[in-house]
PDB file of N, CA and C in Angstrom:
ATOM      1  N   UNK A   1       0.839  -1.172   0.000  1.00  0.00           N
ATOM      2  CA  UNK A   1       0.000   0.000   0.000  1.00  0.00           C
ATOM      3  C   UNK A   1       0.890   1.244   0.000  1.00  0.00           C
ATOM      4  N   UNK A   2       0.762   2.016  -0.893  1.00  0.00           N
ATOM      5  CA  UNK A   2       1.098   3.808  -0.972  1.00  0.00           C
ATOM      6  C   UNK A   2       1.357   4.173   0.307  1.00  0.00           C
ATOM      7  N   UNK A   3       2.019   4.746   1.107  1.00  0.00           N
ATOM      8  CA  UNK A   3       2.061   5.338   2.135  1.00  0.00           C
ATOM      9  C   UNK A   3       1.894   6.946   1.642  1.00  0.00           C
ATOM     10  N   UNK A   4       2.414   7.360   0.984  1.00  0.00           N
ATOM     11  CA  UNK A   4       2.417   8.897   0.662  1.00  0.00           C
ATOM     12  C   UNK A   4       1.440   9.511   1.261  1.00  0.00           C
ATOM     13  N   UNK A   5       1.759  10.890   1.695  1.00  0.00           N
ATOM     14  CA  UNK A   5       0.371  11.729   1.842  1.00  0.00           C
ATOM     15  C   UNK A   5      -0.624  12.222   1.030  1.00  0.00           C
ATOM     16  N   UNK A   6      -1.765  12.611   1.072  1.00  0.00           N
ATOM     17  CA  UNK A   6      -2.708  13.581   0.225  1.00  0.00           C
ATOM     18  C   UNK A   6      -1.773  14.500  -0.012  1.00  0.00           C
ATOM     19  N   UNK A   7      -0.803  15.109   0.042  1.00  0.00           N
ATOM     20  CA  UNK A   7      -0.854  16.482  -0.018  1.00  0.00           C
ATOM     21  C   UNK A   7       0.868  16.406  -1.119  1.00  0.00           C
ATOM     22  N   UNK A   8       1.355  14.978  -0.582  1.00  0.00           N
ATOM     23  CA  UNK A   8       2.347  14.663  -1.467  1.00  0.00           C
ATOM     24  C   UNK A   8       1.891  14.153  -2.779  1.00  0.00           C
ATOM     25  N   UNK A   9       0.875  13.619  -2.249  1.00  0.00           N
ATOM     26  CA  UNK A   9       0.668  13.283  -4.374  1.00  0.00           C
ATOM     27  C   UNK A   9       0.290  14.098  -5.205  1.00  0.00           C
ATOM     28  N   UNK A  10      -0.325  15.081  -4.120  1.00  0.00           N
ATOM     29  CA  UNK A  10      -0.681  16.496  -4.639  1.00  0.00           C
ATOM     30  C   UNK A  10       0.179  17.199  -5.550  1.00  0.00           C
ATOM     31  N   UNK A  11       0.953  17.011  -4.557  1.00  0.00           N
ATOM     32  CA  UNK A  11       2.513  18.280  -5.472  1.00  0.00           C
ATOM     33  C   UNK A  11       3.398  17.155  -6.158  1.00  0.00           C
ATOM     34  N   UNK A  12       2.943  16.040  -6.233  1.00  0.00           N
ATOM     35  CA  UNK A  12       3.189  15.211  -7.337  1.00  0.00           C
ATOM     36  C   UNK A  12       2.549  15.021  -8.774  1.00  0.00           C
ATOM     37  N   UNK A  13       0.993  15.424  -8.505  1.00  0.00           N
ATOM     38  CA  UNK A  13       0.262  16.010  -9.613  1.00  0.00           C
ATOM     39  C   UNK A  13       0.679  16.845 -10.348  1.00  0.00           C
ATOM     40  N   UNK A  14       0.426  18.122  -9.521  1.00  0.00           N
ATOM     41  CA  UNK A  14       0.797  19.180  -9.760  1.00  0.00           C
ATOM     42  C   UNK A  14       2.052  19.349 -10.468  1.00  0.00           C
ATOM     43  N   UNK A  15       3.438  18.965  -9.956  1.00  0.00           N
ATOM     44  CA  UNK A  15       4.647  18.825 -10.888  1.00  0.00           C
ATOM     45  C   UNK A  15       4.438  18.085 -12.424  1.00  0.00           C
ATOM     46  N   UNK A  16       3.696  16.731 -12.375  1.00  0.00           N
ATOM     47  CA  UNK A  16       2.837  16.411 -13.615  1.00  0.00           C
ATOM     48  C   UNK A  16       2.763  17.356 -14.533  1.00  0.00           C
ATOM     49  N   UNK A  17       1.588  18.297 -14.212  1.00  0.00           N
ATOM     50  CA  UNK A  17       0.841  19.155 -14.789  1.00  0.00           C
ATOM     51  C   UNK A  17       1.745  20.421 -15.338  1.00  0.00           C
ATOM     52  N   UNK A  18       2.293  20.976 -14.075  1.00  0.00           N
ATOM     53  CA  UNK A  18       3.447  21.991 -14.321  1.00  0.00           C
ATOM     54  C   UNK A  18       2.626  22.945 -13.787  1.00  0.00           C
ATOM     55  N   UNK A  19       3.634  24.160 -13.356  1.00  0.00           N
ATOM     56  CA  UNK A  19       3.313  25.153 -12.418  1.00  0.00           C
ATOM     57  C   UNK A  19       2.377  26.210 -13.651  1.00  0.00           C
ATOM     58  N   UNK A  20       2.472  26.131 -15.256  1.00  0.00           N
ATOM     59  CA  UNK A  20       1.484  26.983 -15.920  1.00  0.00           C
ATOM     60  C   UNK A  20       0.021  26.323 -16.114  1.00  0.00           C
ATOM     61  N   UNK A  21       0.112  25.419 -15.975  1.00  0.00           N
ATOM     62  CA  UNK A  21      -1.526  24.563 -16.321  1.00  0.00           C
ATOM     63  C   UNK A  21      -1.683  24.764 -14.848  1.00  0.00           C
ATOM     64  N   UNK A  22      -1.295  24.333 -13.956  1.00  0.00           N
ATOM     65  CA  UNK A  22      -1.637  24.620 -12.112  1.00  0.00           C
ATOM     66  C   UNK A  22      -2.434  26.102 -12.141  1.00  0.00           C
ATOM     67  N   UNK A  23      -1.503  27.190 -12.447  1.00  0.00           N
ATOM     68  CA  UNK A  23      -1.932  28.471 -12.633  1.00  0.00           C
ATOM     69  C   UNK A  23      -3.263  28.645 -13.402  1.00  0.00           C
ATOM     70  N   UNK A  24      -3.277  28.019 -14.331  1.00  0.00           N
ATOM     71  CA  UNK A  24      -4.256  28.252 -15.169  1.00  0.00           C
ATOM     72  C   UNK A  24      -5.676  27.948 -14.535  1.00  0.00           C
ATOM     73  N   UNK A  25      -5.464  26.428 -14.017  1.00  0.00           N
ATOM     74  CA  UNK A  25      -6.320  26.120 -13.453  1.00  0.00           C
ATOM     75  C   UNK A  25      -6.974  26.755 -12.252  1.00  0.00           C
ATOM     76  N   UNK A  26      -5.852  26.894 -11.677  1.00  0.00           N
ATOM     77  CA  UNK A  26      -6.307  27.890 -10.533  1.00  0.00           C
ATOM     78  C   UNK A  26      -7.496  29.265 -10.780  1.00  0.00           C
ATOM     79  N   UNK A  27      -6.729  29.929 -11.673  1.00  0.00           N
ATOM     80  CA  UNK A  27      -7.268  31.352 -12.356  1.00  0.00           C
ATOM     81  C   UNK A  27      -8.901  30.750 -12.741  1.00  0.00           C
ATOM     82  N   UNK A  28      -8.755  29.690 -13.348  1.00  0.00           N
ATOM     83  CA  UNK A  28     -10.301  29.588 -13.925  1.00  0.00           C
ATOM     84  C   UNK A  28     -11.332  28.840 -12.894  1.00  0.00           C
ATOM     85  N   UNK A  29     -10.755  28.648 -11.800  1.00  0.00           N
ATOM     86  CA  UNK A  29     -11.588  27.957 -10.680  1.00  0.00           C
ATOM     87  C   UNK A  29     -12.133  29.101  -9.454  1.00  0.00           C
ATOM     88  N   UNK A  30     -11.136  30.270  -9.708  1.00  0.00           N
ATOM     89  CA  UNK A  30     -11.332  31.412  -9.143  1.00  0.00           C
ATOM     90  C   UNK A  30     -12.933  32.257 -10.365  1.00  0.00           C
ATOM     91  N   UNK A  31     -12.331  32.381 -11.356  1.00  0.00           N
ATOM     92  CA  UNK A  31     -13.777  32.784 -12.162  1.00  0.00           C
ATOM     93  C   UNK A  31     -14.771  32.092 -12.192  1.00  0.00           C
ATOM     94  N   UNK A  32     -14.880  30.860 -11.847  1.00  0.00           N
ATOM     95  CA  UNK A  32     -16.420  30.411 -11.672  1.00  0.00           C
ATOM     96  C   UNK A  32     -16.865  30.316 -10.244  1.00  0.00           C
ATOM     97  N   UNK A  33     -16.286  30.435  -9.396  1.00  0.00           N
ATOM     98  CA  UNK A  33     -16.181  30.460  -7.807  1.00  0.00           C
ATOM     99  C   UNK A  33     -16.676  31.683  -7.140  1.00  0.00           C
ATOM    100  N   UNK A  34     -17.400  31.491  -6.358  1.00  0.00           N
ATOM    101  CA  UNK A  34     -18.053  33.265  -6.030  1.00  0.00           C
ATOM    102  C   UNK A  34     -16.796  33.317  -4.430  1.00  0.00           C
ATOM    103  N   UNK A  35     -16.049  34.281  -4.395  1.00  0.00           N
ATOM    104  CA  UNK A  35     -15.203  34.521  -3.379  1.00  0.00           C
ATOM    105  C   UNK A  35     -15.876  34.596  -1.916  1.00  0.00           C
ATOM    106  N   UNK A  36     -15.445  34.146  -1.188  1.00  0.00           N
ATOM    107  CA  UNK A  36     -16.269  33.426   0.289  1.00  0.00           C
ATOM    108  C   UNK A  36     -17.415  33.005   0.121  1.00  0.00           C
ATOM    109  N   UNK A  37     -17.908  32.117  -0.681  1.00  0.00           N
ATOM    110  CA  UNK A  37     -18.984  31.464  -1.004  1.00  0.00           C
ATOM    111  C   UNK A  37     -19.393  30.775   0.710  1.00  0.00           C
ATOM    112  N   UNK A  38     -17.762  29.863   0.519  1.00  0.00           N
ATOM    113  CA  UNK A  38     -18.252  28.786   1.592  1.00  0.00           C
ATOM    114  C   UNK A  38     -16.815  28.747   1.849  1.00  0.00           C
ATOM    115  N   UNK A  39     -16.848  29.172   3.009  1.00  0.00           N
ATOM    116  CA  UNK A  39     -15.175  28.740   3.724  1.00  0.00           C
ATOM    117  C   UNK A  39     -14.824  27.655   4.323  1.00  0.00           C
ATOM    118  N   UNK A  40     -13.544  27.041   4.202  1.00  0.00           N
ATOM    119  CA  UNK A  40     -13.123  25.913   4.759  1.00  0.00           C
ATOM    120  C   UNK A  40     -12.624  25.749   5.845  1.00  0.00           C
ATOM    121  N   UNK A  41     -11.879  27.337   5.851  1.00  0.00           N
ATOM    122  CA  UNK A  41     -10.978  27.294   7.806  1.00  0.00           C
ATOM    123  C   UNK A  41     -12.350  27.428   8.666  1.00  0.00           C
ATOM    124  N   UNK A  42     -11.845  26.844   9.313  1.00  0.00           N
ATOM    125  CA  UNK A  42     -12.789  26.301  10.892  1.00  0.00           C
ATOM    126  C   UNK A  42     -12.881  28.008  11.369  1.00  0.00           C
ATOM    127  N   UNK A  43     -11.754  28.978  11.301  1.00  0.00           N
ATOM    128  CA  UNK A  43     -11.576  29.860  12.262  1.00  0.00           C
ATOM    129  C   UNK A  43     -12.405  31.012  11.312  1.00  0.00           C
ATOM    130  N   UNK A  44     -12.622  30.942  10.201  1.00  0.00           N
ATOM    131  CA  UNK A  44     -13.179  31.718   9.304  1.00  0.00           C
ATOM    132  C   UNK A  44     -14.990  32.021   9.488  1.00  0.00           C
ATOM    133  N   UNK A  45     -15.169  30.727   9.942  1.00  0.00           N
ATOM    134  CA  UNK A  45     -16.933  30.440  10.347  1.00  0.00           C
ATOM    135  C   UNK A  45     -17.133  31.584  11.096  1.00  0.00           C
ATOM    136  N   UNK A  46     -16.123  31.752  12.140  1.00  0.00           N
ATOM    137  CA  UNK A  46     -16.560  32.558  13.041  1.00  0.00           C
ATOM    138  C   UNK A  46     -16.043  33.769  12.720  1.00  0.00           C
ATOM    139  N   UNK A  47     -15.753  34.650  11.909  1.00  0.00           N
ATOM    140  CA  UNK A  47     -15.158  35.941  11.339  1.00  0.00           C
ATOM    141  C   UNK A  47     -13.941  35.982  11.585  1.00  0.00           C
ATOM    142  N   UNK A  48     -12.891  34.424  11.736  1.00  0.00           N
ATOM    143  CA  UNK A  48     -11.582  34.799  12.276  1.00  0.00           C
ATOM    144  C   UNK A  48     -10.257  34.849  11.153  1.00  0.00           C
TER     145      UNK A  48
END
């Protein structure tokens, strides 16, 4: 079994992909995304 982390295969993807398609992707996930839609930090719920 894989031991790796989520976050290592991540930036194992990501190197895949390359830091301009990453970007890209990013940019276009930001334009369909309404900004603080729905936050993920725990500390954010509460205005932190």
């Amino acid at each position: 079994m894989n031991r790796r982390s989520a976050s290592s295969r991540a930036s194992g993807r990501a190197a895949t992909l390359g830091a301009d398609r990453v970007a890209a992707m990013e940019d276009d996930l930001r334009t369909v995304a309404e900004a603080d839609f729905f936050r993920l930090d725990i500390p954010g719920w509460f205005g932190g």
